[in-house]
N, C-alpha and C. Protein backbone atom coordinates (compact mmCIF):
# COMPACT_ATOMS: atom_id res chain seq x y z
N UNK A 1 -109.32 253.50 90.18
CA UNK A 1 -108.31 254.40 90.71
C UNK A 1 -106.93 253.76 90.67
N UNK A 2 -106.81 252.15 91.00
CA UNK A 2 -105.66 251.75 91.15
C UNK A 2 -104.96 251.33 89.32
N UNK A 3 -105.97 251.39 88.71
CA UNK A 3 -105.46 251.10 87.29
C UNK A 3 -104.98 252.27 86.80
N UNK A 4 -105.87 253.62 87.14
CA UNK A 4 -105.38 255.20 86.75
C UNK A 4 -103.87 255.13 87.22
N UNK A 5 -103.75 255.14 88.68
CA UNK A 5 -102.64 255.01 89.55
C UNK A 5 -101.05 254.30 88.23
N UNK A 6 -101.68 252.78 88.49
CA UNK A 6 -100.62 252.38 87.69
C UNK A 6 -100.50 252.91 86.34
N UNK A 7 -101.36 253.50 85.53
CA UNK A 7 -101.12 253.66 83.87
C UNK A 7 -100.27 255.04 84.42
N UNK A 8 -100.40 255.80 85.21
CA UNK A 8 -99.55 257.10 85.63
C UNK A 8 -98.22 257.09 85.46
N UNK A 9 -98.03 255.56 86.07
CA UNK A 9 -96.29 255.92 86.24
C UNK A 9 -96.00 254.85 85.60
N UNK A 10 -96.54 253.92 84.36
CA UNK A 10 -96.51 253.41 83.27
C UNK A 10 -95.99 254.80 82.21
N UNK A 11 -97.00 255.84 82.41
CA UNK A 11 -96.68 256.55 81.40
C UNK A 11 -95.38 257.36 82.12
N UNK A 12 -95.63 257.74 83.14
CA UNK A 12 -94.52 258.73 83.31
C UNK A 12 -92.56 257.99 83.11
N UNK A 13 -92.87 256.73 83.14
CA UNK A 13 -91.43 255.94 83.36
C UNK A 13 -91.67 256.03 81.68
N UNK A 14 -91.96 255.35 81.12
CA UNK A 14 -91.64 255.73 79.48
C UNK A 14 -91.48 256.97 79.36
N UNK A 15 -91.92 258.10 79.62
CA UNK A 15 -91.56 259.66 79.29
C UNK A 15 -89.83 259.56 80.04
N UNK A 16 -89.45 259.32 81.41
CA UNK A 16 -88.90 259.77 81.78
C UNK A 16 -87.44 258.71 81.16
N UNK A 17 -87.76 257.43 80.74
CA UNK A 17 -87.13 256.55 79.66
C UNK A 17 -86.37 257.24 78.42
N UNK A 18 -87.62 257.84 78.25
CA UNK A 18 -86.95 258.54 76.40
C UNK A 18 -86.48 259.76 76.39
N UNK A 19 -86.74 260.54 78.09
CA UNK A 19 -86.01 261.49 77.88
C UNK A 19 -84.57 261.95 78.22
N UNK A 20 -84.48 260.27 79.60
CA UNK A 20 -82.78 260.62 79.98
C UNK A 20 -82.53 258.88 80.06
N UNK A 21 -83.02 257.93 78.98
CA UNK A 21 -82.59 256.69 79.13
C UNK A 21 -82.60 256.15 80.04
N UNK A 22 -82.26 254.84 80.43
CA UNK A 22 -82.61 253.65 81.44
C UNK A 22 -81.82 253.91 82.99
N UNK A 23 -80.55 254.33 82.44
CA UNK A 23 -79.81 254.20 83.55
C UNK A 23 -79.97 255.86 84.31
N UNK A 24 -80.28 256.68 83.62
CA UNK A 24 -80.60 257.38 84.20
C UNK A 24 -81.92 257.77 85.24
N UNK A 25 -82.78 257.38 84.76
CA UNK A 25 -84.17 257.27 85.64
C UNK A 25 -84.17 256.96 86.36
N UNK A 26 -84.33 257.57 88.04
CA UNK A 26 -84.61 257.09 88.76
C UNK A 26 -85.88 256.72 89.37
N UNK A 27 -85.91 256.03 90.36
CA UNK A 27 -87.75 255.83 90.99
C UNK A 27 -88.04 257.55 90.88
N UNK A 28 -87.43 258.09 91.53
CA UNK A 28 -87.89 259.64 92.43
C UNK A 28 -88.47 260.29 90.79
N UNK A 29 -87.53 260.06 90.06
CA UNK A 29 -88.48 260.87 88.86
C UNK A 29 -89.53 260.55 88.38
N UNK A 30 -89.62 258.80 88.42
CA UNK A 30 -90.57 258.71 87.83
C UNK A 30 -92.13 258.87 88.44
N UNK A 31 -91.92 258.57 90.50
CA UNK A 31 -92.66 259.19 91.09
C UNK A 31 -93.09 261.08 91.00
N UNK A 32 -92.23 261.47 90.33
CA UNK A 32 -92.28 263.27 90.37
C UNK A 32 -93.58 263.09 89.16
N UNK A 33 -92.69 262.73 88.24
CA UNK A 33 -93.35 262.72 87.08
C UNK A 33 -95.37 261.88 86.95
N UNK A 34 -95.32 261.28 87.64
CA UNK A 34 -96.07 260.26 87.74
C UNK A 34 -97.14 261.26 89.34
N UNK A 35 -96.51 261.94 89.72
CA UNK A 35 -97.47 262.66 90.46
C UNK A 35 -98.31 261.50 91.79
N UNK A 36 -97.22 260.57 92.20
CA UNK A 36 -97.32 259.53 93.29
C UNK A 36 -96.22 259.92 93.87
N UNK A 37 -96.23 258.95 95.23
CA UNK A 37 -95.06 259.13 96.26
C UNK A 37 -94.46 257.73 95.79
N UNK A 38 -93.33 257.70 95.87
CA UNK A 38 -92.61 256.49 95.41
C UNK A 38 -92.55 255.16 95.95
N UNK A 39 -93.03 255.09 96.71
CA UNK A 39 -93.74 253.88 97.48
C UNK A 39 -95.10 253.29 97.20
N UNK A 40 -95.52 254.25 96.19
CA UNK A 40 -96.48 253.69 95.59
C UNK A 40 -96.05 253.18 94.31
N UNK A 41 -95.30 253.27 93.63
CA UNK A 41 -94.50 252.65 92.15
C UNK A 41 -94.20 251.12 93.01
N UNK A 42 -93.85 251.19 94.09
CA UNK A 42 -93.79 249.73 94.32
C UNK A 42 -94.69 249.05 94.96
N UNK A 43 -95.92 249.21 94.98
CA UNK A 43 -96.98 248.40 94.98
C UNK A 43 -97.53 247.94 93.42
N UNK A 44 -96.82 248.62 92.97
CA UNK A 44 -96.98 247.86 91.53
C UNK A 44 -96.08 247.13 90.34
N UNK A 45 -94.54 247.72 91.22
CA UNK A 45 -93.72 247.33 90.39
C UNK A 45 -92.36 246.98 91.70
N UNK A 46 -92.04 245.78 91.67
CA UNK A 46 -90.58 245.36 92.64
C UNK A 46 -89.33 246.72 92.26
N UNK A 47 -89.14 247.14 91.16
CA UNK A 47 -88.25 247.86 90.77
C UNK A 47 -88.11 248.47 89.64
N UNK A 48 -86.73 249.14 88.90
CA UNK A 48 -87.19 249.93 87.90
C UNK A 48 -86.90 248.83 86.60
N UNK A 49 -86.22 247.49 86.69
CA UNK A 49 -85.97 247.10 85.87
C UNK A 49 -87.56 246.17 85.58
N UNK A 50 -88.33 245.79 86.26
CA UNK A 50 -89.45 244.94 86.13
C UNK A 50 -90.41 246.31 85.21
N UNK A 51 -90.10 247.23 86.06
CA UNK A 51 -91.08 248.68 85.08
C UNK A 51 -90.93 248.61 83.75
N UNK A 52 -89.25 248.47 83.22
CA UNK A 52 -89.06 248.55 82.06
C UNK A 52 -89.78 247.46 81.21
N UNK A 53 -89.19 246.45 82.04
CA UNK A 53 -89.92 244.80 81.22
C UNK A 53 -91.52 244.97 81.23
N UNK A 54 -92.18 245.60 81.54
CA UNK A 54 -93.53 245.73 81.36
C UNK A 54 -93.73 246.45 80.35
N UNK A 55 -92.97 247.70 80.20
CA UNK A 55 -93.37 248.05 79.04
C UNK A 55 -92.49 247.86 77.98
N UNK A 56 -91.65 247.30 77.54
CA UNK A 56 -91.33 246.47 76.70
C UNK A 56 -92.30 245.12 76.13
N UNK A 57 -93.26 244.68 77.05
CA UNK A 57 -94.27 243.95 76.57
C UNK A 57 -95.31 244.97 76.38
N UNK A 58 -95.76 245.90 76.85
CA UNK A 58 -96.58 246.78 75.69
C UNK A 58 -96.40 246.85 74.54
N UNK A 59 -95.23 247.70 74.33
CA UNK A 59 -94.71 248.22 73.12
C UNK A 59 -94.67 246.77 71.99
N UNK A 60 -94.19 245.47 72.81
CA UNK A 60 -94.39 244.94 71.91
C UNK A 60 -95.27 244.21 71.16
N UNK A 61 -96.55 244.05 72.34
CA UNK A 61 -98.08 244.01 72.07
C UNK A 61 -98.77 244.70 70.95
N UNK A 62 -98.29 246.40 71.35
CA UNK A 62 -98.42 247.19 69.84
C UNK A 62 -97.88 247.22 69.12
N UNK A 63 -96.92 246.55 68.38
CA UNK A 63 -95.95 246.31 67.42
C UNK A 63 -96.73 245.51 66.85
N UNK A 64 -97.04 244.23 67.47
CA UNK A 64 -97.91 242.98 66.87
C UNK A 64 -99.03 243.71 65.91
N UNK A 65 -99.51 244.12 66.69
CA UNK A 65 -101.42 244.79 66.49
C UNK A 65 -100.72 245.73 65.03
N UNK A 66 -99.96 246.37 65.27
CA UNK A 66 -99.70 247.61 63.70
C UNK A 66 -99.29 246.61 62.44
N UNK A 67 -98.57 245.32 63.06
CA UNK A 67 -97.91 244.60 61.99
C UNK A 67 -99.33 243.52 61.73
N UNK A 68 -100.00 242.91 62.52
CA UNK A 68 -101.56 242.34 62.00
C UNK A 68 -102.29 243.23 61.65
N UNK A 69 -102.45 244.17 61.69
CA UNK A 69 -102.63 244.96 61.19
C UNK A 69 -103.01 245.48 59.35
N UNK A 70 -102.03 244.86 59.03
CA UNK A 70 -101.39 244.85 57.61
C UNK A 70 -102.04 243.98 56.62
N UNK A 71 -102.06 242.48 57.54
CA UNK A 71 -102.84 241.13 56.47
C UNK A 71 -103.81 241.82 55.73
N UNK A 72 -103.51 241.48 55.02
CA UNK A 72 -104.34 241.09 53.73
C UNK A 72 -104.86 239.95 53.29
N UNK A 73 -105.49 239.34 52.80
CA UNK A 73 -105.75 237.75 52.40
C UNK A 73 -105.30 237.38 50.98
N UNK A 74 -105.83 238.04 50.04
CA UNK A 74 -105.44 238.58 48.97
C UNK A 74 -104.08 238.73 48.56
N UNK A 75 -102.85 238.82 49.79
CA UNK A 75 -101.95 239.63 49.14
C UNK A 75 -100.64 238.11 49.43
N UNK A 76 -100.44 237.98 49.02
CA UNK A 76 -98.81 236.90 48.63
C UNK A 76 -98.47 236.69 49.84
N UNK A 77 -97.80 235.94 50.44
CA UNK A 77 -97.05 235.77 52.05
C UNK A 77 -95.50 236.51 51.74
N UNK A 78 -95.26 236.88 51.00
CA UNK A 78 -93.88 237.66 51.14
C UNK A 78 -94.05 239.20 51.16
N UNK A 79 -95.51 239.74 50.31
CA UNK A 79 -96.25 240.96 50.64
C UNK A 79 -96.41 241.12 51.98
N UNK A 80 -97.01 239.97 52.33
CA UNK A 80 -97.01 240.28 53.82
C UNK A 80 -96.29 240.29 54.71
N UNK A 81 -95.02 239.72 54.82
CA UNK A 81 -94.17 239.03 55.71
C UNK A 81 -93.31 240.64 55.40
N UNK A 82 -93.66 241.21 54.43
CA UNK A 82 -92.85 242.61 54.11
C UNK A 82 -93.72 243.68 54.56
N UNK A 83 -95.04 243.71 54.30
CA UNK A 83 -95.85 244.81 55.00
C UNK A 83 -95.20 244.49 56.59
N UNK A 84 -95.60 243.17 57.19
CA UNK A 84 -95.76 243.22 58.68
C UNK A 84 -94.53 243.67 59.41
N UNK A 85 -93.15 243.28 58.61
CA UNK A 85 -92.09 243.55 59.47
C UNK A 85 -91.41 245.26 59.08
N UNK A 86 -92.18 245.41 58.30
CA UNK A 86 -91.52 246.58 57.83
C UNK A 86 -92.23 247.64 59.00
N UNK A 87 -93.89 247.30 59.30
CA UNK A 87 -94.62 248.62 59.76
C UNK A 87 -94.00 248.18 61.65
N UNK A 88 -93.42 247.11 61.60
CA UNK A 88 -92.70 246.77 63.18
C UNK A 88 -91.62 248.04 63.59
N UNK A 89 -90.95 247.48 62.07
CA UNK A 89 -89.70 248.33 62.52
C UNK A 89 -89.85 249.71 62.24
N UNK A 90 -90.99 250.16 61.45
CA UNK A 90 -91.50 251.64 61.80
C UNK A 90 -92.02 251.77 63.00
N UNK A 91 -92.51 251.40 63.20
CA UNK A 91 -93.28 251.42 64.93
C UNK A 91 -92.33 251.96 65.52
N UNK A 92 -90.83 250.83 66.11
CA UNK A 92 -89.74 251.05 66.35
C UNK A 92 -88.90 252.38 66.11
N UNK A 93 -89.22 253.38 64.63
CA UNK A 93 -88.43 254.23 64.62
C UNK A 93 -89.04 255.39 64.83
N UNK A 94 -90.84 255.22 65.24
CA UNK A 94 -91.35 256.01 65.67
C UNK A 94 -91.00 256.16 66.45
N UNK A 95 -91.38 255.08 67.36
CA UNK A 95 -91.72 255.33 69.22
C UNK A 95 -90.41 255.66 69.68
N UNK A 96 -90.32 256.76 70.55
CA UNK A 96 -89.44 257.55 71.50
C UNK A 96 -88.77 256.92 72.11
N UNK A 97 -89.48 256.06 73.01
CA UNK A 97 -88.66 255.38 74.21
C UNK A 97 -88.09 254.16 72.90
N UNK A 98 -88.70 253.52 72.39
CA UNK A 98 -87.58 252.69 71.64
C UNK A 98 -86.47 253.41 70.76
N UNK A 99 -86.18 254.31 70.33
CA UNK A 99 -85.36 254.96 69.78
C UNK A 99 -84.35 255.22 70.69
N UNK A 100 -84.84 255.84 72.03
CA UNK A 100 -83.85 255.90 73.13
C UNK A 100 -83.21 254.51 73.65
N UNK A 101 -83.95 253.88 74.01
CA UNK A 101 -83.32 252.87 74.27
C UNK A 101 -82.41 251.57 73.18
N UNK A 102 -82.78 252.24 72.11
CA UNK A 102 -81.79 251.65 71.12
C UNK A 102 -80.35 252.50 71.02
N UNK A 103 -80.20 253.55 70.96
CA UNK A 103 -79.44 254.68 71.73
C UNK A 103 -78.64 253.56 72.42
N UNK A 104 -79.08 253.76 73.67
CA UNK A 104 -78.89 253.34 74.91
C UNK A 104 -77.75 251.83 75.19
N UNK A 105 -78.29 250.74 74.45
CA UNK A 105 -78.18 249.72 74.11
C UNK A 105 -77.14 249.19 73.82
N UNK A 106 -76.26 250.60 73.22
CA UNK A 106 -74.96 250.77 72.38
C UNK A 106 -74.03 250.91 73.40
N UNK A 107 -74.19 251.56 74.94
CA UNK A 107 -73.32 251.44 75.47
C UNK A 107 -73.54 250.42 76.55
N UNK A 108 -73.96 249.51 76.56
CA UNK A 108 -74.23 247.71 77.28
C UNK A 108 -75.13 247.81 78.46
N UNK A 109 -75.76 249.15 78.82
CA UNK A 109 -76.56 248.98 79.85
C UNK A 109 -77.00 247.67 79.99
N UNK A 110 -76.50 246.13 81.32
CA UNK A 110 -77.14 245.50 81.11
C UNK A 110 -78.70 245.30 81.12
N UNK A 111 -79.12 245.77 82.04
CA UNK A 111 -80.70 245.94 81.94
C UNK A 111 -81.46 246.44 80.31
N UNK A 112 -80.89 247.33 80.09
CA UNK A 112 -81.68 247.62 78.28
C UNK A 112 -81.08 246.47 77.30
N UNK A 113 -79.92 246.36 77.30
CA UNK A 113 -79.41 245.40 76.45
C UNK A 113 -80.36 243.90 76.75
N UNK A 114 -80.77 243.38 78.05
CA UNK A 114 -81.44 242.33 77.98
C UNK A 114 -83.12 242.85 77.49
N UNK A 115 -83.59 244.00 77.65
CA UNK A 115 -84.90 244.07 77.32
C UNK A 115 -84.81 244.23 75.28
N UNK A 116 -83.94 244.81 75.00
CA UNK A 116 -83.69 244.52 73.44
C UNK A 116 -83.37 243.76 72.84
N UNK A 117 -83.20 242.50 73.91
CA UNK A 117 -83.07 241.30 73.35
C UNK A 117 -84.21 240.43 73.11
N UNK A 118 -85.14 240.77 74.44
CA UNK A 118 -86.39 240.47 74.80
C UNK A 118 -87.06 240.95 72.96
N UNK A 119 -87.07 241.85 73.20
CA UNK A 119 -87.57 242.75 72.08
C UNK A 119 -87.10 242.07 70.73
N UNK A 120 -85.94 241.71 70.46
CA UNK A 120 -85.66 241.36 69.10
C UNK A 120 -86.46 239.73 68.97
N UNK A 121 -86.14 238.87 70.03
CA UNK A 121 -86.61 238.47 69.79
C UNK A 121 -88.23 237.74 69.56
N UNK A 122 -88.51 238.41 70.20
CA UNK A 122 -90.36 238.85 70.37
C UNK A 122 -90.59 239.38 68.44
N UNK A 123 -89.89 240.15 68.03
CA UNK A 123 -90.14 239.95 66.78
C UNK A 123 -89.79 239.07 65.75
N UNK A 124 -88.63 238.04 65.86
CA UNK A 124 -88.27 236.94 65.44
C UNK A 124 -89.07 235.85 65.78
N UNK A 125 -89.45 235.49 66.79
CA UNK A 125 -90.90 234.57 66.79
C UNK A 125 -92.18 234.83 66.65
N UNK A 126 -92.40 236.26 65.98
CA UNK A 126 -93.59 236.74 65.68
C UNK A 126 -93.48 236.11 63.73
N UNK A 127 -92.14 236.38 63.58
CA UNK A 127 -91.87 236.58 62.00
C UNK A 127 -91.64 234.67 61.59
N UNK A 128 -90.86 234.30 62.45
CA UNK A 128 -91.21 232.83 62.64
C UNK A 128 -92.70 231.93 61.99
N UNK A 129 -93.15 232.58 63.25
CA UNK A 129 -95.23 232.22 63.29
C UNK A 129 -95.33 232.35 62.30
N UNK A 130 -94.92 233.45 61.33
CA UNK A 130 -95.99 233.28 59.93
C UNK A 130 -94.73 232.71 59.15
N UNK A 131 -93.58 232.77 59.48
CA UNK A 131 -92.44 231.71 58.34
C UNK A 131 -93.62 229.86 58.02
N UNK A 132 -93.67 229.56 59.61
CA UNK A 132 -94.29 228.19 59.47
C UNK A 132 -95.22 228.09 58.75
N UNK A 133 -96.26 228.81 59.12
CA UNK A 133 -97.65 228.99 58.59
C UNK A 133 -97.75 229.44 57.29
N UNK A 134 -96.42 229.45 56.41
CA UNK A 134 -96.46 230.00 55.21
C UNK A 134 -95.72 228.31 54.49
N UNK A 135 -95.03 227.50 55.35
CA UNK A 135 -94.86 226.35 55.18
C UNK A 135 -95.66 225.45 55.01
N UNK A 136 -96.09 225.58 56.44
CA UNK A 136 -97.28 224.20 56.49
C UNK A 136 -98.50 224.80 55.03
N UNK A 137 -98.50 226.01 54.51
CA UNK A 137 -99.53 225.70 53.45
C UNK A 137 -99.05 225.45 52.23
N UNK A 138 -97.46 225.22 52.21
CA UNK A 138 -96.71 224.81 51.19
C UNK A 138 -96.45 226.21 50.06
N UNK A 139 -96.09 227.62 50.97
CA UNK A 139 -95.99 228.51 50.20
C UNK A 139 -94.92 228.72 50.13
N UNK A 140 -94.36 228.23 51.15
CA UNK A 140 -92.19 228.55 50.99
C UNK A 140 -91.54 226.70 51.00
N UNK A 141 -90.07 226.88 50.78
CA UNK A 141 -89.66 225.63 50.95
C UNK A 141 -89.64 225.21 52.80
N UNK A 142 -89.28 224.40 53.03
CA UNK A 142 -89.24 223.93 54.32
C UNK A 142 -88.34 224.49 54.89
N UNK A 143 -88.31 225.30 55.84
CA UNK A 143 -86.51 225.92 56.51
C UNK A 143 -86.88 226.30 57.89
N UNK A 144 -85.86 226.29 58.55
CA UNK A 144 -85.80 226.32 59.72
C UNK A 144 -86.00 227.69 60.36
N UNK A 145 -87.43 227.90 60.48
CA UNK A 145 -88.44 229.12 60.72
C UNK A 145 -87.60 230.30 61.42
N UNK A 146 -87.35 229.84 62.59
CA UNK A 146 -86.72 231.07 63.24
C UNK A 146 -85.28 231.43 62.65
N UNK A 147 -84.35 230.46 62.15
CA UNK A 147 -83.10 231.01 61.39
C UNK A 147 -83.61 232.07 59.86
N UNK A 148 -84.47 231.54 59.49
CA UNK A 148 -85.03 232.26 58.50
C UNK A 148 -85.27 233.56 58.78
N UNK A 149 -86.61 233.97 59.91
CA UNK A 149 -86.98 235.12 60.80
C UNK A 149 -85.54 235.68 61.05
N UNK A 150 -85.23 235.54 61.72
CA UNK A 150 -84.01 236.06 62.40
C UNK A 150 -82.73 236.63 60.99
N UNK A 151 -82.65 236.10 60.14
CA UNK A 151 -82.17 236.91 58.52
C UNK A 151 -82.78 237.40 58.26
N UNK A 152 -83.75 237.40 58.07
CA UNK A 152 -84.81 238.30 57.25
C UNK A 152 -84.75 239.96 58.22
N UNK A 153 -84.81 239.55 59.33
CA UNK A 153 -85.35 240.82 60.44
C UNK A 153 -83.21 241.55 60.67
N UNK A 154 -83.03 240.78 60.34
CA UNK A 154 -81.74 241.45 59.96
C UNK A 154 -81.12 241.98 59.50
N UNK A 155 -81.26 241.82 57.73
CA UNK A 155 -81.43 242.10 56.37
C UNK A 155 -82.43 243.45 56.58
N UNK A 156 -83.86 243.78 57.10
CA UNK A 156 -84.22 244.54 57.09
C UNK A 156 -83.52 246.14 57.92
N UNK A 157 -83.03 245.54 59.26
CA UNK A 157 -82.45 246.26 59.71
C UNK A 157 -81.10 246.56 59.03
N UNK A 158 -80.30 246.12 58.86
CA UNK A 158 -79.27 246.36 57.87
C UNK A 158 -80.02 247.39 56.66
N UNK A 159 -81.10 247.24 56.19
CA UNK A 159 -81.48 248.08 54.68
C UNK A 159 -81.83 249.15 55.65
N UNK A 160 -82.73 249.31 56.41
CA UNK A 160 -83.59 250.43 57.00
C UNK A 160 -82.75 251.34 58.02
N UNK A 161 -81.85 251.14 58.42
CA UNK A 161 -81.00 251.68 59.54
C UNK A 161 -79.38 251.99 59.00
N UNK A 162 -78.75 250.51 59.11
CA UNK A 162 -77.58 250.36 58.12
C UNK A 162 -77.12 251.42 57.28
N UNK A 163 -77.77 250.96 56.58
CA UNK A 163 -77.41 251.44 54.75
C UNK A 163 -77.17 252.82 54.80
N UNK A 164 -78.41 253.53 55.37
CA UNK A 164 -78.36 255.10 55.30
C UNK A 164 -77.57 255.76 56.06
N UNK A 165 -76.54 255.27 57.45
CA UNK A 165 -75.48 255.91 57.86
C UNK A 165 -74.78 256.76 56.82
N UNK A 166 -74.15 256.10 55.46
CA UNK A 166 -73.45 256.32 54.68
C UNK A 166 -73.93 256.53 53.19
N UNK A 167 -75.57 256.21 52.58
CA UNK A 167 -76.01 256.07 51.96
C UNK A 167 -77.29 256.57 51.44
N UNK A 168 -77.69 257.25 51.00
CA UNK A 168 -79.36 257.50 50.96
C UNK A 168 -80.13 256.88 51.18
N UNK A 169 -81.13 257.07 51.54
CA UNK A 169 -82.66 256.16 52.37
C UNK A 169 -82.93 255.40 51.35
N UNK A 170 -83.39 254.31 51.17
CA UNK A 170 -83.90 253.33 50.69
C UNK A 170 -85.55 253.35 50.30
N UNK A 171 -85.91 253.45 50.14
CA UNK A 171 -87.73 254.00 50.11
C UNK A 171 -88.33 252.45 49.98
N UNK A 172 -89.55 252.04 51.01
CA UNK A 172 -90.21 251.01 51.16
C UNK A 172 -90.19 250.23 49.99
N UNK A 173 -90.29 250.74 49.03
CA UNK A 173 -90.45 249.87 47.72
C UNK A 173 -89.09 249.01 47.07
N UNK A 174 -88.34 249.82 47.33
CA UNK A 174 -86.90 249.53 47.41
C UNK A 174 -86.64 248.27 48.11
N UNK A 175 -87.06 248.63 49.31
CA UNK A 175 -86.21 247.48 50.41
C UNK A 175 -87.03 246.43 49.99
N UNK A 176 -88.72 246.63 49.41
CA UNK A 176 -89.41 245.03 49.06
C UNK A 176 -88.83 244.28 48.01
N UNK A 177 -88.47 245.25 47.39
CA UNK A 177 -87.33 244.26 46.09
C UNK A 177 -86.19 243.57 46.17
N UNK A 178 -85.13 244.46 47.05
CA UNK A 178 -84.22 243.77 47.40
C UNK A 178 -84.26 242.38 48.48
N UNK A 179 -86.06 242.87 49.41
CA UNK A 179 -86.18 241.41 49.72
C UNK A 179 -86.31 240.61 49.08
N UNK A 180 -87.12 240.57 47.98
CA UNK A 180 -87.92 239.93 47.08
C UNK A 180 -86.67 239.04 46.35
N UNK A 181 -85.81 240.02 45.91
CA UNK A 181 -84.66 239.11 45.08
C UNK A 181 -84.17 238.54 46.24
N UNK A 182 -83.24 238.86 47.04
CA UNK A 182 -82.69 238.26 48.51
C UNK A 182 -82.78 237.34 48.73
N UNK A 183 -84.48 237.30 49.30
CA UNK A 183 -85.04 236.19 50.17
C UNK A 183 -86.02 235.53 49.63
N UNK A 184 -87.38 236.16 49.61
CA UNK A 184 -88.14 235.54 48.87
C UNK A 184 -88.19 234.60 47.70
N UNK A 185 -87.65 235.28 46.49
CA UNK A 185 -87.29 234.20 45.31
C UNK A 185 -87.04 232.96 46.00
N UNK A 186 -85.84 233.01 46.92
CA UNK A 186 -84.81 231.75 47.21
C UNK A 186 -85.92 230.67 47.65
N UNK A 187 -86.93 231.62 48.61
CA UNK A 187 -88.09 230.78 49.52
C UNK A 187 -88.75 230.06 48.55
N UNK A 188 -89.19 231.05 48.10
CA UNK A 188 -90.78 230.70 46.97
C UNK A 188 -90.61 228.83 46.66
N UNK A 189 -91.50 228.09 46.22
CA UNK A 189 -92.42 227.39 45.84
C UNK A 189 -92.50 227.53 44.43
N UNK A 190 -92.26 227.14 43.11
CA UNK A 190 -92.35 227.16 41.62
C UNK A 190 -93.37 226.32 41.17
């Protein structure tokens, strides 16, 4: 009952997240929504900013899982390092509440602005992890994992977001090439 309880207003604070953003939500809605009295949101949560940070580690739990997801064994470490971050940042342009709160983000809410930081970088030491592990088996040159991650996840956002303000969409195959020449080549191992 108390896990039903909490997944309630787990879900109802992400609904009520993506539908009027961070700063707007209050407890009372998310208790309306959540079908509790609001004194019960805080037997599980100190406040609304700890709510958010919880599910910001969901979301980014399932980000992981869609982007492992992807391995292959078979397939090159730059195939992969391009499947995994690419189906992240789809995840990302799926999910609602991250769309909103990227929205959001833009005008400095500090509370969202620190959970999208949380967030960026949760995928920069995800992209890291396999930078090394693509080292230590001597598949890239030696470089300094997370500066690497952190361009790369940049570069993508720049192609996938960026570009098309002003530009036509880029189609997956697209953006693997321009990694491929970009980054990869530079990495690669001969």
């Amino acid at each position: 009952m108390e896990i039903d309880r909490r997944r309630n207003i787990v879900e109802a604070a992400e609904k009520s997240f993506s539908l009027f953003g961070y700063k707007a939500t209050t407890m009372d809605q998310i208790a309306k929504l959540a079908n509790v009295g609001k004194g019960t949101i805080y037997t599980f949560f100190k406040n609304k900013e700890e709510l958010l940070q919880f599910i910001m580690e969901e979301l980014i739990k399932e980000m992981k899982t869609a982007a492992e997801e992807t391995y292959d064994k078979n397939i090159s470490f730059h195939k992969f390092v391009h499947r995994a971050i690419y189906k992240m940042l789809e995840y990302r342009m799926e999910h609602q509440l991250a769309i909103k709160l990227f929205e959001e983000g833009k005008f400095g809410t500090p509370e969202v602005v620190e959970a999208l930081k949380y967030f960026e970088d949760a995928i920069v030491n995800y992209i890291s992890h396999i930078i090394q592990e693509a080292i230590n088996k001597g598949f890239i040159h030696p470089c300094d994992p997370k500066i690497t991650a952190y361009i790369i996840l940049k570069m993508y956002v720049a192609l996938i977001f960026d570009w098309e303000k002003n530009n036509p969409s880029l189609s997956k195959e697209e953006i693997a090439d321009l990694m491929n020449l970009y980054i990869f080549k530079g990495l690669a191992v001969s």
